[in-house]
C-alpha atoms as a PDB file:
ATOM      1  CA  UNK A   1       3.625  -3.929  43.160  1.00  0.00           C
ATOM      2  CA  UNK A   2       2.272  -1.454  45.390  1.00  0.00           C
ATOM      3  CA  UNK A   3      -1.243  -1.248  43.697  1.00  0.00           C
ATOM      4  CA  UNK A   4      -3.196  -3.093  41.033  1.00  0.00           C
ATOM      5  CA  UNK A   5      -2.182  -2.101  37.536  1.00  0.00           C
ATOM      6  CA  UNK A   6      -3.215  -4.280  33.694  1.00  0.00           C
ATOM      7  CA  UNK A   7      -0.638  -6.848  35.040  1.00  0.00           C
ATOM      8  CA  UNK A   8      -0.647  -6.645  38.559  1.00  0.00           C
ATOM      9  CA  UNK A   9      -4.210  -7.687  39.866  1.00  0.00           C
ATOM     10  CA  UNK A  10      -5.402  -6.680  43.247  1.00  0.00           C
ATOM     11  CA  UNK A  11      -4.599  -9.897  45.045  1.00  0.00           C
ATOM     12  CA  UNK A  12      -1.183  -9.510  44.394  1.00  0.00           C
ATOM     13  CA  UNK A  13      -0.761  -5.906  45.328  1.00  0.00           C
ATOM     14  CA  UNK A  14       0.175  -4.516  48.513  1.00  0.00           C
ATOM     15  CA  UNK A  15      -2.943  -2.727  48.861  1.00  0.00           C
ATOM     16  CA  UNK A  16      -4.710  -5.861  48.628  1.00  0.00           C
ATOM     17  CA  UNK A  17      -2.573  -7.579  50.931  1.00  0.00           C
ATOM     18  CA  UNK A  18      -3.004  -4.481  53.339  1.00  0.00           C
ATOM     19  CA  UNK A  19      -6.623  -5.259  53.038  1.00  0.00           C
ATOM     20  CA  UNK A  20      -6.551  -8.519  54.520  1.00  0.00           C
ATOM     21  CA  UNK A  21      -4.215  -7.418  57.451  1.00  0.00           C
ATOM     22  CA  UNK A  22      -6.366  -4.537  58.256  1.00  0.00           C
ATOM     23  CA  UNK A  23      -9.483  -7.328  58.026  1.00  0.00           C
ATOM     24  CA  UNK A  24      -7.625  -9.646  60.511  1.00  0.00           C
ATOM     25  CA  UNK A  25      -6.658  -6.501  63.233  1.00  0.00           C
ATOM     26  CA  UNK A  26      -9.862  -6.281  64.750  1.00  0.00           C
ATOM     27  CA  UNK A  27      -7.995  -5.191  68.355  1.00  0.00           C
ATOM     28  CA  UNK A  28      -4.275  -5.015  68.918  1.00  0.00           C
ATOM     29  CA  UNK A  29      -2.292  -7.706  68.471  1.00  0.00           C
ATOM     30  CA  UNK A  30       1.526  -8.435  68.177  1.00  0.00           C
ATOM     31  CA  UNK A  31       2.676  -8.745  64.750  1.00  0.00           C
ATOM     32  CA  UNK A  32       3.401 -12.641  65.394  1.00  0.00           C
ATOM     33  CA  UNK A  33      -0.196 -13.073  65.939  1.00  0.00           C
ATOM     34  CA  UNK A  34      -1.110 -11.075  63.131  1.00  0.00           C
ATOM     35  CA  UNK A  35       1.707 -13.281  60.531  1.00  0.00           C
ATOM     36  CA  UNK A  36      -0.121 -16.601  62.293  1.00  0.00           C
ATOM     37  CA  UNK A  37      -3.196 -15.132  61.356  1.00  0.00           C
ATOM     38  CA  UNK A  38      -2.588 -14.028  58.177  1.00  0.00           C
ATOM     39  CA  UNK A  39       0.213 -16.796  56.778  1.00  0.00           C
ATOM     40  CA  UNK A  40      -2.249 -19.098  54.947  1.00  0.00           C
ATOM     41  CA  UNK A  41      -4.193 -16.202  52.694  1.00  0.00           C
ATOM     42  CA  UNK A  42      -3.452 -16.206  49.467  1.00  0.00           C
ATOM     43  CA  UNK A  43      -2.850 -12.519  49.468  1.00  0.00           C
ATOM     44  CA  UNK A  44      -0.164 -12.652  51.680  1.00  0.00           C
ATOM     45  CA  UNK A  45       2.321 -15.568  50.756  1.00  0.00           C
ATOM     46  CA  UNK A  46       5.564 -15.216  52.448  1.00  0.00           C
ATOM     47  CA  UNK A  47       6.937 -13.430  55.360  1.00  0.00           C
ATOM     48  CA  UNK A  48       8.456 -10.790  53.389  1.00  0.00           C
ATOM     49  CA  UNK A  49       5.550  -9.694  51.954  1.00  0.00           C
ATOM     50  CA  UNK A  50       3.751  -9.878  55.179  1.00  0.00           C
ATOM     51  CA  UNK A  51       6.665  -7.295  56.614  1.00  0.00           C
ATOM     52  CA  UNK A  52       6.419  -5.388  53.574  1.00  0.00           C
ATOM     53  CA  UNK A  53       2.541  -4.719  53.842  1.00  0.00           C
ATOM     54  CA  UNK A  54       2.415  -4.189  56.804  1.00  0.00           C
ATOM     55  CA  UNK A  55       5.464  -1.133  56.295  1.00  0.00           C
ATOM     56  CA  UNK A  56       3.165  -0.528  53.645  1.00  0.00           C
ATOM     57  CA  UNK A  57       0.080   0.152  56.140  1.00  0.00           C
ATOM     58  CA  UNK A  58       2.391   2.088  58.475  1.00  0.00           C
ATOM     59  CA  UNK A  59       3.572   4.898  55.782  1.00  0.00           C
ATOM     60  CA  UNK A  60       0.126   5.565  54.792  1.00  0.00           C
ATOM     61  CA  UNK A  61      -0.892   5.644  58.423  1.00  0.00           C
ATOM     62  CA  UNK A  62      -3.314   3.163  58.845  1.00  0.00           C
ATOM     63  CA  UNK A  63      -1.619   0.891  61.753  1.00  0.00           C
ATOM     64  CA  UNK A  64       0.488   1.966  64.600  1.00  0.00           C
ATOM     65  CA  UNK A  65       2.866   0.685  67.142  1.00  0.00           C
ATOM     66  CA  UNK A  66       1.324   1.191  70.420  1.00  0.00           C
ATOM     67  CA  UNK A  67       3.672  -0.839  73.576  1.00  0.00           C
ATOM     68  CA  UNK A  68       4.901  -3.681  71.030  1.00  0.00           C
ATOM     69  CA  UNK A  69       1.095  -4.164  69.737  1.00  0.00           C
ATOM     70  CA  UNK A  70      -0.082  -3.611  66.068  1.00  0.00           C
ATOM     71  CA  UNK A  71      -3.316  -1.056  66.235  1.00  0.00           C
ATOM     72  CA  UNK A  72      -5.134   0.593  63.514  1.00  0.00           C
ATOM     73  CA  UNK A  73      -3.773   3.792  62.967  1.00  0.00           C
ATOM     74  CA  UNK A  74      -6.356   7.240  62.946  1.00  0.00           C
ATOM     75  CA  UNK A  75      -6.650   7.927  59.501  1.00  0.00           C
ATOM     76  CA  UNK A  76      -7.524  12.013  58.479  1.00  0.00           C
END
């Protein structure tokens, strides 16, 4: 579920998900505007998802929290 495999395509990975997210942050944003954002792609589905991806995005550092706002994290 995390990333593609034979029977899990891209689109319906995290990863892929996490792609679209880090597409639609172009400057920080609350995580509300993100979800309204991001709600009607494909990728993304439901809320749940949307909550896991972006934990997802957050363990492999690539968002932050920064004063309630959603930034992209510094990646190594």
């Amino acid at each position: 579920m995390i990333l593609p495999t034979k029977h899990i395509p891209l689109d319906r990975s995290l990863l892929g998900a996490g792609a679209v997210l880090l597409l639609l942050l172009e400057a920080p944003v609350t995580p509300t505007a993100i979800w309204d954002r991001a709600k009607h792609a494909p990728e993304i589905g439901t809320y749940g998802r949307f909550v896991l991806t972006l934990d997802f995005l957050y363990a492999v550092g690539a968002i932050d929290m920064l004063d309630g706002l959603v930034v992209k994290g510094e990646l190594p």
